[in-house]
Every structure is written in structure tokens, then in C-alpha cells.
C-alpha atoms as a PDB file:
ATOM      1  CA  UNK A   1      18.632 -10.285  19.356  1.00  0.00           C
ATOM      2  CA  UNK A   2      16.142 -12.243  21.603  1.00  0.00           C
ATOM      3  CA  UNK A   3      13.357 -14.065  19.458  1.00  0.00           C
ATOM      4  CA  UNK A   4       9.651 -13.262  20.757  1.00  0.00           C
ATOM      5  CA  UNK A   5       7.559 -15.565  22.121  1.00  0.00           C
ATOM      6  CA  UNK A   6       3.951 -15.113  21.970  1.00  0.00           C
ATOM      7  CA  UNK A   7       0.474 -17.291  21.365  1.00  0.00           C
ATOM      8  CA  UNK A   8      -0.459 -15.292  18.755  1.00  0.00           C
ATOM      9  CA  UNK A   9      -0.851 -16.525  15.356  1.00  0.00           C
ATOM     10  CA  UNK A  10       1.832 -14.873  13.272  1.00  0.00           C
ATOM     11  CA  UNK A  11       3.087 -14.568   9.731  1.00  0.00           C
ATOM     12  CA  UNK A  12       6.716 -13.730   8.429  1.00  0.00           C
ATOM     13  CA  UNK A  13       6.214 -10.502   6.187  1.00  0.00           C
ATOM     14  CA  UNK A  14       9.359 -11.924   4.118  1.00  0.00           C
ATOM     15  CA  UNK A  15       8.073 -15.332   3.456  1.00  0.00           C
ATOM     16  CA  UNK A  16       4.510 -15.443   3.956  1.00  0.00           C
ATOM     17  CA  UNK A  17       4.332 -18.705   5.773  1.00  0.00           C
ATOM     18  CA  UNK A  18       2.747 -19.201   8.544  1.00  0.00           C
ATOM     19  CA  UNK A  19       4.913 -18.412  11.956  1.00  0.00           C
ATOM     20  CA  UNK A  20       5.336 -22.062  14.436  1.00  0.00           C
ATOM     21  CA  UNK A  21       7.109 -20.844  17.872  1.00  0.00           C
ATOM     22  CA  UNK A  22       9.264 -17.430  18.545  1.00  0.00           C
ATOM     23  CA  UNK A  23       9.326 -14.668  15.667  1.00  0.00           C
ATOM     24  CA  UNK A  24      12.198 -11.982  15.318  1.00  0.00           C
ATOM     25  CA  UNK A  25      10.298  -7.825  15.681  1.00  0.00           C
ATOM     26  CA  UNK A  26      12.762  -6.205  13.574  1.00  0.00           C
ATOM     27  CA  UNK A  27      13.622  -2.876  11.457  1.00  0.00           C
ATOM     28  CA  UNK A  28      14.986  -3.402   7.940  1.00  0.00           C
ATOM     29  CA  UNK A  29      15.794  -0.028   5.881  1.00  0.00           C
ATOM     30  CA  UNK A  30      13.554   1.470   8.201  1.00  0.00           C
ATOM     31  CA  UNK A  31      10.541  -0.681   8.170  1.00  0.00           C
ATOM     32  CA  UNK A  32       9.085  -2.903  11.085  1.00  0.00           C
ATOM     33  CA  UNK A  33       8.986  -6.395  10.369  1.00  0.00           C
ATOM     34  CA  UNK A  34       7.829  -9.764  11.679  1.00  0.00           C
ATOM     35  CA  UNK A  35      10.035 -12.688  10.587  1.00  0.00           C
ATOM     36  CA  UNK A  36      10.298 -16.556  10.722  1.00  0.00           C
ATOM     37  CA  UNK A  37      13.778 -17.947  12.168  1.00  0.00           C
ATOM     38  CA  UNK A  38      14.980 -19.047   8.866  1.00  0.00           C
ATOM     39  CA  UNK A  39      14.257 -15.240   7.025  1.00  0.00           C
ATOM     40  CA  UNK A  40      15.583 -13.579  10.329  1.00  0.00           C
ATOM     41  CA  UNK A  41      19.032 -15.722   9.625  1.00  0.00           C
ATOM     42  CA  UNK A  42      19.220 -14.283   6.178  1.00  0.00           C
ATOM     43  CA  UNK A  43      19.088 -10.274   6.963  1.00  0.00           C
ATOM     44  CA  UNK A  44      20.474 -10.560  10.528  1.00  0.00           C
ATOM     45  CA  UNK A  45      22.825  -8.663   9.718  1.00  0.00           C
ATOM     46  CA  UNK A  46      21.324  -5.855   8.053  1.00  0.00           C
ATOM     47  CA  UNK A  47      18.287  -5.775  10.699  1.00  0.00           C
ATOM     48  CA  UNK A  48      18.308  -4.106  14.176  1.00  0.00           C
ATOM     49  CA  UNK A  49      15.994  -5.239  17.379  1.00  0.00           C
ATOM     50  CA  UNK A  50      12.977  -3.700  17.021  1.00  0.00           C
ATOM     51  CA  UNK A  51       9.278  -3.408  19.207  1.00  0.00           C
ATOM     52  CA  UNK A  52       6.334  -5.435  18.360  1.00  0.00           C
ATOM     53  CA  UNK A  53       4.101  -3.448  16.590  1.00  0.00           C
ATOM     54  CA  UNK A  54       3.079  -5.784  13.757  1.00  0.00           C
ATOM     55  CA  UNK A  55      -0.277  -5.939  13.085  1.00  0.00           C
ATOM     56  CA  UNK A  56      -1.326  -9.740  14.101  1.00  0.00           C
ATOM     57  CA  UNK A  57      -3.193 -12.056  11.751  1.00  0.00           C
ATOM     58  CA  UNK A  58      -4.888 -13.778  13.235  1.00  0.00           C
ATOM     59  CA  UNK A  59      -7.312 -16.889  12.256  1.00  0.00           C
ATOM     60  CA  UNK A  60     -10.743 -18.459  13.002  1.00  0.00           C
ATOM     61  CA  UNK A  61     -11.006 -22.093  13.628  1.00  0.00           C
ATOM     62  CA  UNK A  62     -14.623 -21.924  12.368  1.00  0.00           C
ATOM     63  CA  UNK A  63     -14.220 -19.777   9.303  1.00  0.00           C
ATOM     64  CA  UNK A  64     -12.478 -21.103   6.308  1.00  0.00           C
ATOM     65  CA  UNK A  65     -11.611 -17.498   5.051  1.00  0.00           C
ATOM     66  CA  UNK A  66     -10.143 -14.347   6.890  1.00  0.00           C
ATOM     67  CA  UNK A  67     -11.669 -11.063   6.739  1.00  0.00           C
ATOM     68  CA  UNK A  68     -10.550  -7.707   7.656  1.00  0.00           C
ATOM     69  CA  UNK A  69     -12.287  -4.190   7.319  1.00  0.00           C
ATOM     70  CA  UNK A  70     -10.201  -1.478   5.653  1.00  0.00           C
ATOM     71  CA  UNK A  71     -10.699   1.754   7.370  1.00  0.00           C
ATOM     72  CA  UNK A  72      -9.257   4.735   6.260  1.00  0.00           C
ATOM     73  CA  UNK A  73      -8.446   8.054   7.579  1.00  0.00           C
ATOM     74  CA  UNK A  74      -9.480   9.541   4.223  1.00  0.00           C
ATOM     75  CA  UNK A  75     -12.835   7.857   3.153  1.00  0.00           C
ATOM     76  CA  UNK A  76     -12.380   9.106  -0.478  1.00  0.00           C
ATOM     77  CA  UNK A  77     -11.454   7.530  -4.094  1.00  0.00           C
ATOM     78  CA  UNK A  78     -10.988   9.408  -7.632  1.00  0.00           C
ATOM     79  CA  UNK A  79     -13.776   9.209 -10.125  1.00  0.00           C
ATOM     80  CA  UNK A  80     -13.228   6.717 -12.255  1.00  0.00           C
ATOM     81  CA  UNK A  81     -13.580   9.549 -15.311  1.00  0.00           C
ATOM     82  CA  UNK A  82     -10.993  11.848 -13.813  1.00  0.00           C
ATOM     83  CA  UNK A  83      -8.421  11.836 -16.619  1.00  0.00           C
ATOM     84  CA  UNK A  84     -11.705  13.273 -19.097  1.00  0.00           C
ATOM     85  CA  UNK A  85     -13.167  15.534 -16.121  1.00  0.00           C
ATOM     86  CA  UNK A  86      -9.536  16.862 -16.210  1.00  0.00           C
ATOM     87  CA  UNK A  87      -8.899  17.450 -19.600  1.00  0.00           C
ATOM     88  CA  UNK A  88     -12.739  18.960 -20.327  1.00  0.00           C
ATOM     89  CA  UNK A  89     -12.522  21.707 -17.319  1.00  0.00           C
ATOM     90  CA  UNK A  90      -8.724  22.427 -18.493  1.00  0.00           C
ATOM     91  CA  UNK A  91      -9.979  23.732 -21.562  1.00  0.00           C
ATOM     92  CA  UNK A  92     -13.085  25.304 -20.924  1.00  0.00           C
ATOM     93  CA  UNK A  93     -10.849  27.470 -18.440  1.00  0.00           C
ATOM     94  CA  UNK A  94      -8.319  27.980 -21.707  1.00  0.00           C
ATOM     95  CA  UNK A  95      -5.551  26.627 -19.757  1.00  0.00           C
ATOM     96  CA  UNK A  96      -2.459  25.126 -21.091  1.00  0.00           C
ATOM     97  CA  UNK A  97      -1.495  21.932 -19.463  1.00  0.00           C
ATOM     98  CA  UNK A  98       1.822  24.116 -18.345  1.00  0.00           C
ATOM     99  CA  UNK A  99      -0.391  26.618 -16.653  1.00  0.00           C
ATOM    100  CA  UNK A 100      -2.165  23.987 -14.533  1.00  0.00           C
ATOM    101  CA  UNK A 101       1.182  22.272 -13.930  1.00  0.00           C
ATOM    102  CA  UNK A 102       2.586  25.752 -12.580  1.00  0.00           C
ATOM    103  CA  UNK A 103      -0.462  25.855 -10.405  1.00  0.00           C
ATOM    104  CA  UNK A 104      -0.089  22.595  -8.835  1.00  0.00           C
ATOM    105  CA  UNK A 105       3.530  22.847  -8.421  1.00  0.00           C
ATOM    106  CA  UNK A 106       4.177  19.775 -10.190  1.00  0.00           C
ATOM    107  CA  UNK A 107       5.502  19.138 -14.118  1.00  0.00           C
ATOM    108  CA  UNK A 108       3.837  19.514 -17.342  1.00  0.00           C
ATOM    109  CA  UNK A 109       4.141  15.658 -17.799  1.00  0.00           C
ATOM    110  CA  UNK A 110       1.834  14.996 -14.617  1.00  0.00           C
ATOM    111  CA  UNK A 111      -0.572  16.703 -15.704  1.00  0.00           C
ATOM    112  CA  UNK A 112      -0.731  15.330 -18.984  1.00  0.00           C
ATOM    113  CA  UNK A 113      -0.221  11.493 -17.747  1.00  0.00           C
ATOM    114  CA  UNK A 114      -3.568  12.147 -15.535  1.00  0.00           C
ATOM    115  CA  UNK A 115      -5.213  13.899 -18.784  1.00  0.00           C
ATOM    116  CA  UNK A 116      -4.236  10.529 -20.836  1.00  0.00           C
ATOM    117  CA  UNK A 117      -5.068   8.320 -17.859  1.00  0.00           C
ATOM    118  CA  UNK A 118      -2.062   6.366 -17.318  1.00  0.00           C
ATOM    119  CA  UNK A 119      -1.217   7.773 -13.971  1.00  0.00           C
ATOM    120  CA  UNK A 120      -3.904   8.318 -11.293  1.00  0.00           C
ATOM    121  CA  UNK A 121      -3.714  11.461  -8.942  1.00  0.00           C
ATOM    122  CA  UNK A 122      -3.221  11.118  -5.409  1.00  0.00           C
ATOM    123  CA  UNK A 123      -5.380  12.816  -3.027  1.00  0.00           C
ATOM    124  CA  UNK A 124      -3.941  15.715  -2.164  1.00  0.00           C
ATOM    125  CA  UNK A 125      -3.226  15.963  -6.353  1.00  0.00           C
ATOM    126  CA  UNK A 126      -7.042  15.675  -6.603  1.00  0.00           C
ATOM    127  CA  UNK A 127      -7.837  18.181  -4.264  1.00  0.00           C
ATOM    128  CA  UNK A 128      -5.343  20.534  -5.907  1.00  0.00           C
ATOM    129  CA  UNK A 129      -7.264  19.466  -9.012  1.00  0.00           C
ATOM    130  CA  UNK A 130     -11.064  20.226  -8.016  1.00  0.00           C
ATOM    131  CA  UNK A 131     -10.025  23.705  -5.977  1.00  0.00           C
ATOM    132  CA  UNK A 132      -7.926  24.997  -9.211  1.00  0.00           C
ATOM    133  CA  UNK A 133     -10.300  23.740 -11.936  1.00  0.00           C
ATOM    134  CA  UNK A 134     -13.938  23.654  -9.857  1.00  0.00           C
ATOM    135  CA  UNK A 135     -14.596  20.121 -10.618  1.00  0.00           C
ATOM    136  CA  UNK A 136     -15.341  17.410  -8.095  1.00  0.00           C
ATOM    137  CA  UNK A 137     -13.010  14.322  -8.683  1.00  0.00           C
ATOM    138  CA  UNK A 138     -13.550  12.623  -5.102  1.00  0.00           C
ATOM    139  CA  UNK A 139     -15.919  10.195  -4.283  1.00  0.00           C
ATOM    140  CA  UNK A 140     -16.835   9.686  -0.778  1.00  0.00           C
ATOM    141  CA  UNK A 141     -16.664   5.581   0.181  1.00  0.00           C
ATOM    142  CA  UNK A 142     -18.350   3.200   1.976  1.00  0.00           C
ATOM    143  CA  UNK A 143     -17.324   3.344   5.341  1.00  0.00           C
ATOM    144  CA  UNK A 144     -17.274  -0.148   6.234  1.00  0.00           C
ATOM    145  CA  UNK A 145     -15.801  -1.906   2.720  1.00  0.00           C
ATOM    146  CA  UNK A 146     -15.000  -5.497   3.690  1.00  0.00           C
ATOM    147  CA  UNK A 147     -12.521  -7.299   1.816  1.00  0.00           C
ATOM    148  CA  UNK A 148     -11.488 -11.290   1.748  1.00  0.00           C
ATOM    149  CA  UNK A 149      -8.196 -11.655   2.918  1.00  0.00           C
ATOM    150  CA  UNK A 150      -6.235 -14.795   2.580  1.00  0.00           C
ATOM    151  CA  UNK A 151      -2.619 -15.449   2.909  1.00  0.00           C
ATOM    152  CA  UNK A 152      -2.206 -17.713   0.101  1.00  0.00           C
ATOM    153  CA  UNK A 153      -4.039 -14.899  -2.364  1.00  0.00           C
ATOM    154  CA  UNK A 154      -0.555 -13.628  -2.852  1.00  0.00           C
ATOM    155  CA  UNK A 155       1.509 -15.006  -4.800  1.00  0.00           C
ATOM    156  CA  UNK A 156       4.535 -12.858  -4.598  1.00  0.00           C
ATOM    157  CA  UNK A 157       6.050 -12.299  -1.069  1.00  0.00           C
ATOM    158  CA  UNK A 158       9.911 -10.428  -0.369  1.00  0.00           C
ATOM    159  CA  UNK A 159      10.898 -14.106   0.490  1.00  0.00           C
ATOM    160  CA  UNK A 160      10.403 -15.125  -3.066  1.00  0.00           C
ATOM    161  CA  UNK A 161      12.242 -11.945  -4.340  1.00  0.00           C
ATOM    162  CA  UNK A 162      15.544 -12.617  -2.387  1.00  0.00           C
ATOM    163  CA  UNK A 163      15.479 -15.935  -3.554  1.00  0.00           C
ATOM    164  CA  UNK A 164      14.862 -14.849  -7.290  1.00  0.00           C
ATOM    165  CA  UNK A 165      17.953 -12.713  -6.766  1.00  0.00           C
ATOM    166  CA  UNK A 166      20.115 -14.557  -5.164  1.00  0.00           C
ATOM    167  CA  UNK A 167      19.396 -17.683  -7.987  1.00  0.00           C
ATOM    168  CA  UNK A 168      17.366 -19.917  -5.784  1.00  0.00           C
ATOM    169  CA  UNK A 169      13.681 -21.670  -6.756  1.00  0.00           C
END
């Protein structure tokens, strides 16, 4: 595999540091990847030669901090109060928590995690939610929500996870 040269500002997705000279495009398991020499040495062997496609990082000489603006195709969120909004339509339909599941095409135990709140429905699971029950559990977002971004925010990258498992510091 042929390491890419480019004058882009990079970062390996394994290690999180920041990328001097050629980076490896690879696929892992699947999944397109950017890597430093030293991570690309490790899972050589399990990678395969892959296109750039990476999303660059790239960084501002004049500002401190990086920004990026998350724009999604779906421009929704869940109501914070969905697990009551749930629960109170539920029963003023009568419907058993089995009923609903059968409805949704998903287990009893979903249903009841969202009821409790300890597991948040996905989209299309809200959707499914507000069309069977006739509430409204999505709430339309900004469209321009601008978030800090800075590399060393995380503190947990895959680099740090091999080398957990395989015994290193």
C-alpha cells in the first residue's frame, strides 16, 4: 500500500494526533480510515487500500479553536418529555404496552425502556410513535447549530483502546 501525500492538515482516526507527512486511506472491518505511519503498521494486516474520502480537519492559524457546523439530513430531535408523552397517550388510548409493541414491530421491552426513559427512540421509532399514538415527539432544530470542536476534547481515541488491550500505557 502506497502512503498519501497531501498538504492537507490531517488527523489519524486511531490515534488522534496530529498527521506530519504521508497518511495511509484505508478500510478496516468495513470502515474508511485515515491513519498515521505508526497506527497503519499495527493493522496492516487486517486493512486493505482504500480512496480518500476522509473528511479533512483542517485548522486556522488565526483562531485558537476549530469550529464546524453540524448539518443534518433530518433537522429533528425527541422532546425531551417523550418517555411521559409516551406513557400518558398509551393509556388514554387503553393500550397495553404489548399492543403498541405489536404495532411498532418491535418488543414489549422497547416500549417500556422509552416509557421509563432509559432508552431514547430513534427517529423513525418516534415517528412510528406520534402516527400510532397522535402525539408529536419531534422537535424541529436549528438549522445552523454550531458546535466547538477541538481535537484534544476527546479523551478516548481507538489508539488508546488497542493499547489498553494489548497491556500498553
Amino acid at each position: 500500500m502506497v502512503p498519501v501525500k497531501r498538504e492537507e492538515e490531517r488527523y489519524c482516526e486511531m490515534c488522534g494526533q496530529r498527521i506530519v507527512g504521508p497518511y495511509y486511506s484505508v478500510k478496516i472491518e468495513g470502515s474508511h480510515m485515515v491513519l498515521c505511519r505508526s497506527c497503519y503498521e499495527r493493522v496492516k494486516r487486517y486493512a486493505e487500500s482504500a480512496p480518500s474520502t476522509a473528511p479533512v480537519r483542517r485548522s486556522s492559524v488565526a483562531k485558537p479553536q476549530q469550529t464546524k457546523t453540524i448539518r443534518t439530513s433530518e433537522e429533528w430531535e425527541i422532546d425531551e418529555n417523550y418517555a411521559l408523552k409516551v406513557r400518558e397517550a398509551r393509556e388514554r388510548l387503553k393500550m397495553s404496552t404489548r399492543e403498541l409493541a405489536n404495532k411498532m414491530r418491535t418488543q414489549e421491552n422497547v416500549i417500556k425502556r422509552i416509557e421509563q426513559g432509559k432508552l431514547k427512540p430513534t427517529l423513525d421509532q418516534a415517528r412510528d410513535l406520534e402516527k400510532i399514538l397522535g402525539i408529536k415527539l419531534l422537535v424541529k432544530v436549528e438549522a445552523d447549530k454550531v458546535e466547538s470542536f477541538k481535537p484534544e476534547d476527546f479523551t478516548l481515541t481507538l489508539g488508546d483502546i488497542i493499547n489498553i488491550r494489548e497491556g500498553r500505557k
